[in-house]
Protein backbone atom coordinates (compact mmCIF):
# COMPACT_ATOMS: atom_id res chain seq x y z
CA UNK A 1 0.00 0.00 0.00
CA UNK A 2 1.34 3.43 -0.74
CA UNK A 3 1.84 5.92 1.68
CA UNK A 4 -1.26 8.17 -0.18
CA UNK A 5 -3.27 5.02 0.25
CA UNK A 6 -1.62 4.57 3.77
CA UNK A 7 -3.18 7.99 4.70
CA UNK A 8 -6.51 7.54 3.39
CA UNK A 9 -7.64 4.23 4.68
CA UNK A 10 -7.38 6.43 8.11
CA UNK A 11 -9.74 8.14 7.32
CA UNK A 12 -12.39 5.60 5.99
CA UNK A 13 -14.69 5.99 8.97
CA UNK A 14 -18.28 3.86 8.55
CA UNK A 15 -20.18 6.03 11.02
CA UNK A 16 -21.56 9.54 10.61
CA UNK A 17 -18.62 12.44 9.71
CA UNK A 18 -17.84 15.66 8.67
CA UNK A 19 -16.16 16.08 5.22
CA UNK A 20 -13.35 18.49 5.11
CA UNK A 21 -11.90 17.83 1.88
CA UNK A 22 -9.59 15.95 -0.65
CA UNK A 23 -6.25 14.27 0.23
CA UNK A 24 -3.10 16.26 -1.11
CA UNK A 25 -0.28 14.43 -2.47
CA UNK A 26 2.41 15.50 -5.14
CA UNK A 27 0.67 18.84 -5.24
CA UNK A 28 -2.53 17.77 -6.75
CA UNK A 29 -5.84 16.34 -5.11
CA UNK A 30 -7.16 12.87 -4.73
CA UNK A 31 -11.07 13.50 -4.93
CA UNK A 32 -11.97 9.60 -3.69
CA UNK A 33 -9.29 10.37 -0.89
CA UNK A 34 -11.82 12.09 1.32
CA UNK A 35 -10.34 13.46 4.58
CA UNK A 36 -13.18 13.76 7.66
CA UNK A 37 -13.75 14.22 11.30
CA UNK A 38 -16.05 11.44 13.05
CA UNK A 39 -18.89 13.26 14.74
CA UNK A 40 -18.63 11.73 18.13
CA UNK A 41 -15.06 13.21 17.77
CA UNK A 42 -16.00 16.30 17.81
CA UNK A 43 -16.39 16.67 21.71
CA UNK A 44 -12.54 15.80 21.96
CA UNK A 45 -11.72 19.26 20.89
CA UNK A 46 -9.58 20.80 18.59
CA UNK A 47 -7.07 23.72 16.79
CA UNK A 48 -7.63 25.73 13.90
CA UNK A 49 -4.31 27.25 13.26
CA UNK A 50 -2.64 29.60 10.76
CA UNK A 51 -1.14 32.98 9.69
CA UNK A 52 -3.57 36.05 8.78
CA UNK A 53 -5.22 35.16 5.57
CA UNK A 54 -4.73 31.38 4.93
CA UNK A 55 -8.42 30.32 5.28
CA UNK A 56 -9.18 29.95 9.01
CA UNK A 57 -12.63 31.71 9.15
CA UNK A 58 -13.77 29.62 6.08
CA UNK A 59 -12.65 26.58 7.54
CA UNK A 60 -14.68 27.38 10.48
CA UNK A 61 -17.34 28.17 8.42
CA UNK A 62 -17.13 24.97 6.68
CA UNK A 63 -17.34 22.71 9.96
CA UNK A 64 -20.04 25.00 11.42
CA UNK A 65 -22.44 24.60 8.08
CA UNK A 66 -21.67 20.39 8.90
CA UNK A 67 -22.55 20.38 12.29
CA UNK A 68 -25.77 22.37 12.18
CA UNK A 69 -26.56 20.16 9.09
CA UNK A 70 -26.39 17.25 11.36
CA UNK A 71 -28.33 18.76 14.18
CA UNK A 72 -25.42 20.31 16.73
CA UNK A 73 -25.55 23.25 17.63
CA UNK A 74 -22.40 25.33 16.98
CA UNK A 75 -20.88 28.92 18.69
CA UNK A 76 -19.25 31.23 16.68
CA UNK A 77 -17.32 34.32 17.86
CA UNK A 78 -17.26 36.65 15.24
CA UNK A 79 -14.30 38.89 15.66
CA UNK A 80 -14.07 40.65 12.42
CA UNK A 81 -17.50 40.34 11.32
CA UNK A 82 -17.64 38.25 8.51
CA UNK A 83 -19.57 34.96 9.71
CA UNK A 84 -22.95 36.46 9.81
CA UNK A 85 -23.14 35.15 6.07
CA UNK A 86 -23.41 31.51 7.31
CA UNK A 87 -26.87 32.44 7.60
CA UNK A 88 -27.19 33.33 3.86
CA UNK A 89 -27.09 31.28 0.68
CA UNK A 90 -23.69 31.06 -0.83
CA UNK A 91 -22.73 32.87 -4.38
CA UNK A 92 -22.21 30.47 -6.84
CA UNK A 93 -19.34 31.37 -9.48
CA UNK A 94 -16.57 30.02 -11.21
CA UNK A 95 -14.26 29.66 -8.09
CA UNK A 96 -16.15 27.83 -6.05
CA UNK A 97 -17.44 25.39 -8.52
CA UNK A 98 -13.51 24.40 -9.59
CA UNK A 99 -13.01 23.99 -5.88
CA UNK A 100 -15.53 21.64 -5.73
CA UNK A 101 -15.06 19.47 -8.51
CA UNK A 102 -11.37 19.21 -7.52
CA UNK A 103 -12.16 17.87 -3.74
CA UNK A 104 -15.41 15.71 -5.24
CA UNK A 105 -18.21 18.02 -3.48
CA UNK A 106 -21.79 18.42 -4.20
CA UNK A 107 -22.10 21.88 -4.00
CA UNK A 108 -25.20 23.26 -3.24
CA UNK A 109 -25.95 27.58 -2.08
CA UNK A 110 -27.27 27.04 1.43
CA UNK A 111 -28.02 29.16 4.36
CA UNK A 112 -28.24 27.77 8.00
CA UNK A 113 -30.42 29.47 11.07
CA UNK A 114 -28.54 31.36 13.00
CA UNK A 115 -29.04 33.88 16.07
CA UNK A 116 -27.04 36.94 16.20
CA UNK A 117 -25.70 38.14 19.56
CA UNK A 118 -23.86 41.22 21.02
CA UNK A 119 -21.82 41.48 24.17
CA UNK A 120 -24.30 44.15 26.15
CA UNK A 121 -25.84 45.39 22.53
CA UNK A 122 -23.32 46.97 21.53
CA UNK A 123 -23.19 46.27 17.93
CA UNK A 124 -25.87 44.00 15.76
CA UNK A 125 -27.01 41.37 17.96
CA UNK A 126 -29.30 40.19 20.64
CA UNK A 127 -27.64 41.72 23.71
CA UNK A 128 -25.52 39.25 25.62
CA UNK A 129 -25.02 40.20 29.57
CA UNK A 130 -23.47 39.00 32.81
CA UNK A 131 -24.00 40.00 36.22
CA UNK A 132 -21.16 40.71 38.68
CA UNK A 133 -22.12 37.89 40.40
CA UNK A 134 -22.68 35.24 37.88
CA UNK A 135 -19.45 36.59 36.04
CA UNK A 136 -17.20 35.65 39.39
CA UNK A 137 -14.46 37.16 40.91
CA UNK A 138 -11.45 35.15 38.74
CA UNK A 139 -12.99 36.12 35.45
CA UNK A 140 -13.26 39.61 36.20
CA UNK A 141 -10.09 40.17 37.55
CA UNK A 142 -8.49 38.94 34.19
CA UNK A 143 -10.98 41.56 32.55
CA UNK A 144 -9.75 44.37 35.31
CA UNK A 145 -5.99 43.36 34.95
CA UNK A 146 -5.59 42.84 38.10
CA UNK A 147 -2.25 40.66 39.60
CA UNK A 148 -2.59 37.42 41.99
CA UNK A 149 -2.71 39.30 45.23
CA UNK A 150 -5.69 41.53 43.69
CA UNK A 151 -7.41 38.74 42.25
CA UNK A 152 -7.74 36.94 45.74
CA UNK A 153 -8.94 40.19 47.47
CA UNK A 154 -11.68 40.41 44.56
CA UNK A 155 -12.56 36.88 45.62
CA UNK A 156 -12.62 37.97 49.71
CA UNK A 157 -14.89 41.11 48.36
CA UNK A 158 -17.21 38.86 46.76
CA UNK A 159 -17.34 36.68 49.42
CA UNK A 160 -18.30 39.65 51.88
CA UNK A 161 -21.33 40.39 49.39
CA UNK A 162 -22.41 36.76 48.96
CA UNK A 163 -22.69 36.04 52.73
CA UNK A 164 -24.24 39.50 53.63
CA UNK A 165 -27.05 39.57 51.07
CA UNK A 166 -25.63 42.39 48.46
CA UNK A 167 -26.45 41.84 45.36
CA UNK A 168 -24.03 42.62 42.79
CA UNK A 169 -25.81 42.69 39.58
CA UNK A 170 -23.66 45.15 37.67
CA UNK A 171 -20.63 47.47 37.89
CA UNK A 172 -21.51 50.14 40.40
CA UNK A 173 -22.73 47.12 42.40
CA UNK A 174 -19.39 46.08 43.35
CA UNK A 175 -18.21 49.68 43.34
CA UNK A 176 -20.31 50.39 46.04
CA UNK A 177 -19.89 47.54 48.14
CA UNK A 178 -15.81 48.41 47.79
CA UNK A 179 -16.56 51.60 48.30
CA UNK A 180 -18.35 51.26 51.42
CA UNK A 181 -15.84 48.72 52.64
CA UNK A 182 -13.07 51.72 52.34
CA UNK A 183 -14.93 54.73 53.98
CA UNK A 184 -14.79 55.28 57.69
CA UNK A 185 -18.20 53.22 58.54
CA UNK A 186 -16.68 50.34 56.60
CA UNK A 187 -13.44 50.10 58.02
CA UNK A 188 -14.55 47.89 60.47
CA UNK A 189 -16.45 45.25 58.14
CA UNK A 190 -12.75 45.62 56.14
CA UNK A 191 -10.86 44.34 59.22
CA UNK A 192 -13.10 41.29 59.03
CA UNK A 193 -12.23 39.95 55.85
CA UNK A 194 -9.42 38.26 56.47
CA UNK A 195 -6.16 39.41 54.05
CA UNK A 196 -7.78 42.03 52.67
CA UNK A 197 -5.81 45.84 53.55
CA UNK A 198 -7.08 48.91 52.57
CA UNK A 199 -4.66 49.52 49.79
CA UNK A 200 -5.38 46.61 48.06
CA UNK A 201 -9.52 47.49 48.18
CA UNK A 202 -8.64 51.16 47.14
CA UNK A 203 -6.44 49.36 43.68
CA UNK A 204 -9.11 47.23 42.98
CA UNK A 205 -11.97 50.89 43.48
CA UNK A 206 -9.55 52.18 41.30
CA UNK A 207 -9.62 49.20 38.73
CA UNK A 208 -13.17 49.60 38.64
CA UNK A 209 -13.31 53.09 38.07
CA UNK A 210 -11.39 53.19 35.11
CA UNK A 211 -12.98 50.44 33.52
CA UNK A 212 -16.66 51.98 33.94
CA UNK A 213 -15.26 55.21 32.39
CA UNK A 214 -14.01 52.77 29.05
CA UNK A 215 -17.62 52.73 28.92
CA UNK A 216 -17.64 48.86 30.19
CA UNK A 217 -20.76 48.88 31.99
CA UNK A 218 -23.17 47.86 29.33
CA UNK A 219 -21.76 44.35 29.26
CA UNK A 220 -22.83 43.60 32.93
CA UNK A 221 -26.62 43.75 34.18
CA UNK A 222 -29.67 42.26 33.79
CA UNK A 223 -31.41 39.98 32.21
CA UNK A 224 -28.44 37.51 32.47
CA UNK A 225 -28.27 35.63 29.23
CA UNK A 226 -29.03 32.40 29.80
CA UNK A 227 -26.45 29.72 27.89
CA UNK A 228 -28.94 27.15 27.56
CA UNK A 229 -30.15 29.33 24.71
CA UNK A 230 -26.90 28.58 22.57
CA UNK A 231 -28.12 24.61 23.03
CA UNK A 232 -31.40 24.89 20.35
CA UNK A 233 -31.74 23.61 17.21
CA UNK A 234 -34.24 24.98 14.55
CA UNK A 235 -37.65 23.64 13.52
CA UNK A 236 -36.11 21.63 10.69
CA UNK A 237 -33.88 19.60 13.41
CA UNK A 238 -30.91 21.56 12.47
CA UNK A 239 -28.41 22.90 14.55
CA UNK A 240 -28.70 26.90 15.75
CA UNK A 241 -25.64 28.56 14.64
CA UNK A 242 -25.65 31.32 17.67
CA UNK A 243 -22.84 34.31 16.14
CA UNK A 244 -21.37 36.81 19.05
CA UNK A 245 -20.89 39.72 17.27
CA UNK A 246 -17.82 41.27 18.23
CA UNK A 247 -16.52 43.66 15.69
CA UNK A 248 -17.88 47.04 18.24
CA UNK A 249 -15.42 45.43 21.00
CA UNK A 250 -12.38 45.08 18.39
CA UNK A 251 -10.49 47.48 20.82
CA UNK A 252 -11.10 44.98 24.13
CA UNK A 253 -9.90 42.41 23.52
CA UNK A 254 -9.42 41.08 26.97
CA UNK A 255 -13.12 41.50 27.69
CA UNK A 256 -14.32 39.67 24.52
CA UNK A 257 -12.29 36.96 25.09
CA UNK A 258 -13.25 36.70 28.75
CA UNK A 259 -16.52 36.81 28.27
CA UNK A 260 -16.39 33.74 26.16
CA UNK A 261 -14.82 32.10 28.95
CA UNK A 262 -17.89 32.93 30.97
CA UNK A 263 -20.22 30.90 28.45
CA UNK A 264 -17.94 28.21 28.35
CA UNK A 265 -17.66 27.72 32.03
CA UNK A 266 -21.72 28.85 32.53
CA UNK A 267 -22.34 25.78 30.66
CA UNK A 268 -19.96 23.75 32.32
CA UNK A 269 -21.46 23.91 35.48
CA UNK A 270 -24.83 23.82 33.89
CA UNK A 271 -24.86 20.80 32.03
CA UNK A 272 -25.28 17.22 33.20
CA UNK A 273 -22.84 14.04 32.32
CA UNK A 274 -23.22 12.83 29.28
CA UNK A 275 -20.20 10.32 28.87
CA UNK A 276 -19.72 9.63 25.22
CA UNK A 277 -22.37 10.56 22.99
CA UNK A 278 -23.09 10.02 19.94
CA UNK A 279 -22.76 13.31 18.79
CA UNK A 280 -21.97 16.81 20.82
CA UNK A 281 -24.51 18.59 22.29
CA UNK A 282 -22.89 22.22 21.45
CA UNK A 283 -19.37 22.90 19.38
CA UNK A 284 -18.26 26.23 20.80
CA UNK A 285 -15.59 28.15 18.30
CA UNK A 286 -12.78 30.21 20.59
CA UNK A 287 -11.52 33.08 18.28
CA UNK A 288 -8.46 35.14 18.59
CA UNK A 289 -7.90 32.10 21.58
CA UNK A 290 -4.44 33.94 22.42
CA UNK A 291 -5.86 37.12 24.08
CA UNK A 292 -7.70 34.31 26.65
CA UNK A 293 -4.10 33.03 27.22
CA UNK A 294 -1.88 36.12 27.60
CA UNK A 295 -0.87 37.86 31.39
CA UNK A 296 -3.06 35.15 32.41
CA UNK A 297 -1.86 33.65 36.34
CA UNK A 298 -1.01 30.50 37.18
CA UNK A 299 -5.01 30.07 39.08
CA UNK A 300 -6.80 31.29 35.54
CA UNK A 301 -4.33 28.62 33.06
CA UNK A 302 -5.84 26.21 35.99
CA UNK A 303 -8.99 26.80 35.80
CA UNK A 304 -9.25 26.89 32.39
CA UNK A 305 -7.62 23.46 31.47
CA UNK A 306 -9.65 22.22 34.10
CA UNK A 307 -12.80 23.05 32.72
CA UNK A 308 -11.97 22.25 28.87
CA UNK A 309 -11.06 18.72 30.46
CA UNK A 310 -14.44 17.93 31.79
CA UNK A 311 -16.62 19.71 29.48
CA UNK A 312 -15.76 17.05 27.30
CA UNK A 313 -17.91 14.60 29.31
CA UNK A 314 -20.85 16.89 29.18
CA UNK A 315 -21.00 16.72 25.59
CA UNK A 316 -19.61 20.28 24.78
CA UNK A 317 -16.48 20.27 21.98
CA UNK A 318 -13.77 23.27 21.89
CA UNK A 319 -12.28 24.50 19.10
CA UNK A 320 -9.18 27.02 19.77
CA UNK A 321 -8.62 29.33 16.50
CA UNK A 322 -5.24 31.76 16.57
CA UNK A 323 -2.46 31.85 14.79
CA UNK A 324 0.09 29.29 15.81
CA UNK A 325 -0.15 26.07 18.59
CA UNK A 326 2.30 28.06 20.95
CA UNK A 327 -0.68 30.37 21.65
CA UNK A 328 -2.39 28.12 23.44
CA UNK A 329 -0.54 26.60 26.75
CA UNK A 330 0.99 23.16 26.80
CA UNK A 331 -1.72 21.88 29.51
CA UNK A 332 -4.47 22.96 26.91
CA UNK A 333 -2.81 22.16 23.88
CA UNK A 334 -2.60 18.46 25.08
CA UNK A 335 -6.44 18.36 25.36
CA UNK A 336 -6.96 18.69 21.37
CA UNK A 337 -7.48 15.77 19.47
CA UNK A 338 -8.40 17.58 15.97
CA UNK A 339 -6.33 19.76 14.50
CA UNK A 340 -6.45 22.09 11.13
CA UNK A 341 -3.28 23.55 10.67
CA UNK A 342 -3.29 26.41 7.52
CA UNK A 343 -0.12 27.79 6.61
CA UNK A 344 2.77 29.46 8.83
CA UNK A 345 4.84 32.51 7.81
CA UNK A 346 8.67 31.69 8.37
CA UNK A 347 10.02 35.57 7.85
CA UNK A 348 11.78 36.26 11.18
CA UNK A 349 13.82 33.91 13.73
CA UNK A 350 10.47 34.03 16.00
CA UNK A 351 8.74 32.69 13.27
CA UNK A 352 11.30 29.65 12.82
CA UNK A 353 11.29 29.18 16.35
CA UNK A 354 7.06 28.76 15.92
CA UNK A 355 7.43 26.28 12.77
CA UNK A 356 9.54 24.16 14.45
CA UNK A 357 7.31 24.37 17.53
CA UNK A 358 4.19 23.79 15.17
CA UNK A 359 6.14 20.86 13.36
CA UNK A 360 6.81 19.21 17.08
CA UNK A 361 3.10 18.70 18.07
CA UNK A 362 2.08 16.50 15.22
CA UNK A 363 2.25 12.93 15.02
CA UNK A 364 5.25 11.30 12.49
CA UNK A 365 4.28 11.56 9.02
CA UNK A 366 5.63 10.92 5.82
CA UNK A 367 5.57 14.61 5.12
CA UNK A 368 8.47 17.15 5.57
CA UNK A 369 6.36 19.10 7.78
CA UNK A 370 8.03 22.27 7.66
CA UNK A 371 8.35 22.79 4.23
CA UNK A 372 4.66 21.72 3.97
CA UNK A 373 3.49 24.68 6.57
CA UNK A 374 5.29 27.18 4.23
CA UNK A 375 4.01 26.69 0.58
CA UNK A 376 0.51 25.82 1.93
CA UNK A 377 -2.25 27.97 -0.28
CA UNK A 378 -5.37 29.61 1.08
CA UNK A 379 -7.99 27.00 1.78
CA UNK A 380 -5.43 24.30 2.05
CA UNK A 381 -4.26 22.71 6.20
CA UNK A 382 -2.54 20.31 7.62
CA UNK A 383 -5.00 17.62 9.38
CA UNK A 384 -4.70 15.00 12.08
CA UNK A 385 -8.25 13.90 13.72
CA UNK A 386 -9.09 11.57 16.31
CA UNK A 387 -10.50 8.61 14.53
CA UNK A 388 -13.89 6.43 15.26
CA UNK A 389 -11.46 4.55 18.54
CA UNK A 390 -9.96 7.65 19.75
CA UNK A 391 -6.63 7.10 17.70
CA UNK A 392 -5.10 9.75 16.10
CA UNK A 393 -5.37 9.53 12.02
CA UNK A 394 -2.74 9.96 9.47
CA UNK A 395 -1.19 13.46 9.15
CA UNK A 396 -2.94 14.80 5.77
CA UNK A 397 -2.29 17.53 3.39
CA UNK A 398 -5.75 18.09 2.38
CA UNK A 399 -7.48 20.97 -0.11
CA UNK A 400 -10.44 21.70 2.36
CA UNK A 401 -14.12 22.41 0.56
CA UNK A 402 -15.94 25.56 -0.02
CA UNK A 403 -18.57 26.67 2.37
CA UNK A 404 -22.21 26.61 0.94
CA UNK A 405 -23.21 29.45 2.77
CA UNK A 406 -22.44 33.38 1.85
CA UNK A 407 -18.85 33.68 2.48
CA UNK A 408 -19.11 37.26 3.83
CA UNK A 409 -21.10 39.39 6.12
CA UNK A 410 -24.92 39.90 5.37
CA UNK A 411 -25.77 43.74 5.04
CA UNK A 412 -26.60 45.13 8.32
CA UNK A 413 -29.96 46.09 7.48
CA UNK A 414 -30.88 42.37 7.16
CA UNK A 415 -28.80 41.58 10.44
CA UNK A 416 -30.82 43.89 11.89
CA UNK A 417 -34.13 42.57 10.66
CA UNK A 418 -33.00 39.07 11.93
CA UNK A 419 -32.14 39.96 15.45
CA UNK A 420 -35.65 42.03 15.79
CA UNK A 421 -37.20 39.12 14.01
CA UNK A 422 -35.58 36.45 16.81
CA UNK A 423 -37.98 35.04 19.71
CA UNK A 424 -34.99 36.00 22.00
CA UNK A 425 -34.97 39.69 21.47
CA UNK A 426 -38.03 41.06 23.64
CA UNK A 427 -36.37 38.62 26.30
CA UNK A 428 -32.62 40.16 26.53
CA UNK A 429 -33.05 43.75 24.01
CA UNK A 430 -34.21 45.68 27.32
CA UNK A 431 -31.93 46.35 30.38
CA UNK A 432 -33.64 46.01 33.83
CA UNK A 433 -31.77 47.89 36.77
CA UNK A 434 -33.59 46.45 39.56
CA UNK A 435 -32.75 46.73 43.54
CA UNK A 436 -29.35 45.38 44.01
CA UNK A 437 -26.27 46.34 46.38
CA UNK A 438 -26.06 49.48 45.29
CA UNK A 439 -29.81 51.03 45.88
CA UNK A 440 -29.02 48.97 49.26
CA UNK A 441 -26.06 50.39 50.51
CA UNK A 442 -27.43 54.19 49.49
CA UNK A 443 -30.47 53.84 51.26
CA UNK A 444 -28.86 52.76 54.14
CA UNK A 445 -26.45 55.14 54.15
CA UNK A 446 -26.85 58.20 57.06
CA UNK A 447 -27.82 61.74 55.54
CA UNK A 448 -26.11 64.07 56.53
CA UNK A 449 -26.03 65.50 60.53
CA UNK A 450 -28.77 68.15 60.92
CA UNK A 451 -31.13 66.95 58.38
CA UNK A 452 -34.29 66.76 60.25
CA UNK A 453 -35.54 64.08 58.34
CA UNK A 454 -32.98 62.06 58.06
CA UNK A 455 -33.00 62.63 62.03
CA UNK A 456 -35.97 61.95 62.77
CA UNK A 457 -36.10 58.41 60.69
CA UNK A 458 -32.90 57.08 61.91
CA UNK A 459 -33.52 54.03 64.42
CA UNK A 460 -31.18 53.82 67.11
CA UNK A 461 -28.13 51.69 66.61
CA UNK A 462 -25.48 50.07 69.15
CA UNK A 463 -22.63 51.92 69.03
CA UNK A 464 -20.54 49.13 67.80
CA UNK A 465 -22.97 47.49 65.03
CA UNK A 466 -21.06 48.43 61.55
CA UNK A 467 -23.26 50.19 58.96
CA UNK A 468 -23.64 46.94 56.67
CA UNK A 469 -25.14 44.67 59.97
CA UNK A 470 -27.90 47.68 60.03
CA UNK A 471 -28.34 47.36 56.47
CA UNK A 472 -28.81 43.62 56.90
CA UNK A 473 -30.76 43.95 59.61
CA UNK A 474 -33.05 46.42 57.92
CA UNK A 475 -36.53 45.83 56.28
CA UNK A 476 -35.02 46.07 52.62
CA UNK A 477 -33.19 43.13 53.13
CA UNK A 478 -37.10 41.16 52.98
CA UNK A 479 -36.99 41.89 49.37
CA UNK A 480 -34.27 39.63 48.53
CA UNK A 481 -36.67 36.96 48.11
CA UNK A 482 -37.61 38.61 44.64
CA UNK A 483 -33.72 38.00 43.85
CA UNK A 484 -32.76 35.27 41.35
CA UNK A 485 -29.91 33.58 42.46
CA UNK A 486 -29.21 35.00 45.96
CA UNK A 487 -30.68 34.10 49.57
CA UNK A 488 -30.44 36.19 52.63
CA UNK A 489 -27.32 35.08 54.67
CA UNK A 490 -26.57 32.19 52.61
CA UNK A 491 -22.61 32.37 50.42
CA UNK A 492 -23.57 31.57 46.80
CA UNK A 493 -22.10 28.46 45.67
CA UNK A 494 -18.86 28.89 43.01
CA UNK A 495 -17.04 27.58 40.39
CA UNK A 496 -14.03 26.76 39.36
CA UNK A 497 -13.68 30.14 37.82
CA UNK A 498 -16.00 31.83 40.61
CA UNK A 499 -18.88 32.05 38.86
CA UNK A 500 -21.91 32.13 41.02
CA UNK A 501 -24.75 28.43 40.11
CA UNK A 502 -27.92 29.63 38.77
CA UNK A 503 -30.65 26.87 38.59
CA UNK A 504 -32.79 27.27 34.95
């Protein structure tokens, strides 16, 4: 058997699969040589890898179209704004139809459902929010830029809020509650939490400042999106293609790519065991994966391989998608079984150094890898999958098919008439500010001395009972039972990442 025939009996799976394209051997394609990813596979996670311009988005594109086709559900994070045409019909044209022939695909213009989301509405979409609380303490501080010592005060701040009842639904939620902790009446509570100093509370105030003035506070609030919503699948059985919008948040890139973190680990906790499936229940897409990774600590890279380990079991695949495999850390990098590797650039020492790193992580192969990565043309990757018995397959140089669907961004007038047009809007369009920590901790709050009023209603108090006991003592407190998610003088129960449990 020759080594083309070799490679493509590894790929000769019986059960269902996703075709990616046509063997590549002496520079030409092998149309019966078809190279594919098993669908129960696709929970083991993967890499979609390559320089600027090589063909990643398309080859997301192309997997996404397969999935819904077969009835998963797939998450897209559109960074530049150019997936919203999977919801379209492709354009047929000469191109395209010389692709196919060469990799032996029946072509055929098709548009998938999709919903179209926004982190907090800014942009085209369906707004997508957090609270403070769901959100977590670890996951914001990678969003604030805070270090290790700053991030475990965060957490003792939180922890104060949970036990005492304050709500933190959005930003000046947890600026109060910080606030209050480093005025003079607050002092006292401060001195309770243990490891937390002044300085460190007054950094974090700071942090939190700064970040409301970026004009970050429309991306935390209520109504919480609920994950469960990226689980549907359309009334024709196929899978919901839910697009994040991102484009509006080009410029933070920290919070995009920790908010995605949040829906990954929201459904992690969410979702029961599922063992090995037949198929995934959701195949989330990680764009731009890099900016999750970088002046990350030590506790976040934990966290994080953690939780890609063991979604796996709850039925939820992760694809990674930046530029080269040294992007993502070694811990991480170990956990994906399918990779799609599109050409590297090999113009500086740093990007010899990456080649060789690239060439390391893949199996033996009868290719020189590293001439391979270099001449690679758009549309064209490197593959190794995990086969039907969890092996992996035969590295192949394969000439990946042409999306069906409009490769390009739908005009934003019929974006626009597709989010208003989406069950899901009137649920999540409109912001509700409700009584939370902060309407708490003002009311509470003494007016100032020689206001009659504020004389005349102010109940005695011992003389050593801290402001925030009175507030919890107080009559406001009774309305907590119209709180989702929080009980009176009970901690909320966290995650791995510190994200608060919310039962659907």
């Amino acid at each position: 058997m020759s080594d083309s025939e070799t490679i493509a009996a590894g790929y000769a799976f019986t059960g269902p699969a996703l075709d990616l394209g046509a063997l590549l051997w002496d520079g030409a394609p092998l149309p019966d040589a078809q190279i594919r990813i098993p669908l129960p596979m696709l929970n083991r996670h993967g890499l979609v890898a390559g320089a600027t311009g090589t063909g990643k988005t398309k080859t997301l594109q192309l997997i996404a179209e397969q999935l819904s086709a077969q009835g998963v559900p797939v998450f897209l994070a559109d960074v530049k704004g150019d997936v919203s045409g999977i919801s379209a019909p492709g354009a047929a044209n000469d191109k395209v139809a010389g692709r196919a022939a060469e990799v032996k695909q029946e072509w055929t213009a098709t548009g998938f459902p999709a919903e179209f989301y926004a982190l907090g509405g800014i942009g085209h979409g369906i707004p997508v929010r957090a609270t403070i609380t769901g959100f977590g303490p670890v996951l914001l501080s990678k969003v604030l830029q805070l270090n290790q010592t700053q991030e475990q005060s965060l957490g003792l701040i939180f922890h104060y809020a949970d036990t005492k009842g304050l709500e933190l639904i959005d930003l000046k939620d947890l600026r109060a509650v910080v606030t209050f902790l480093t005025s003079d009446e607050g002092k006292v509570e401060l001195k309770n939490i243990g490891g937390l100093s002044t300085a460190t509370a007054g950094v974090i105030l700071r942090s939190l400042t700064a970040f409301e003035a970026q004009g970050m506070a429309d991306f935390f609030g209520e109504p919480e999106f609920d994950t469960s919503e990226l689980l549907r699948t359309a009334s024709d059985g196929r899978g919901m293609v839910s697009v994040l919008e991102l484009p509006a948040v080009q410029d933070k890139p920290q919070l995009f790519s920790t908010f995605l973190m949040w829906l990954l680990a929201d459904l992690f906790h969410d979702l029961p065991e599922v063992g090995d499936a037949d198929r995934p229940k959701l195949v989330f897409f990680f764009d731009e994966a890099h900016l999750l990774f970088n002046d990350a600590s030590k506790a976040f890279l934990d966290s994080i391989t953690q939780t890609v380990r063991l979604i796996r079991s709850k039925g939820v695949g992760v694809f990674f998608v930046t530029q080269t495999p040294k992007d993502v850390p070694g811990d991480v990098l170990a956990q994906l079984g399918n990779r799609v590797q599109h050409a590297l650039r090999a113009f500086t020492p740093d990007d010899q150094k990456a080649l060789k790193a690239t060439v390391k992580t893949f199996p033996n192969s009868a290719y020189d890898l590293e001439e391979i990565l270099t001449g690679l043309g758009t549309g064209e990757a490197v593959v190794t999958v995990l086969s039907e018995n969890g092996a992996p397959t035969p590295v192949a140089v394969t000439r990946l098919r042409a999306p069906e669907s409009l490769m390009g961004p739908i005009d934003a007038t019929t974006l626009d008439q597709a989010v208003k047009a989406s069950s899901l809007y009137g649920r999540y369009a409109q912001a509700v500010d409700r009584e939370s920590a902060y309407e708490k901790l003002s009311e509470a709050r003494p007016a100032p001395a020689g206001t009659p009023k504020a004389a005349a209603k102010k109940a005695p108090a011992k003389e050593d009972e801290s402001m925030v006991q009175q507030v919890v003592g107080s009559g406001m407190f009774k309305s907590l039972a119209r709180s989702v998610g929080t009980q009176i003088g009970r901690e909320i129960t966290r995650s791995l990442f510190g994200t608060a449990r919310r039962k659907r």
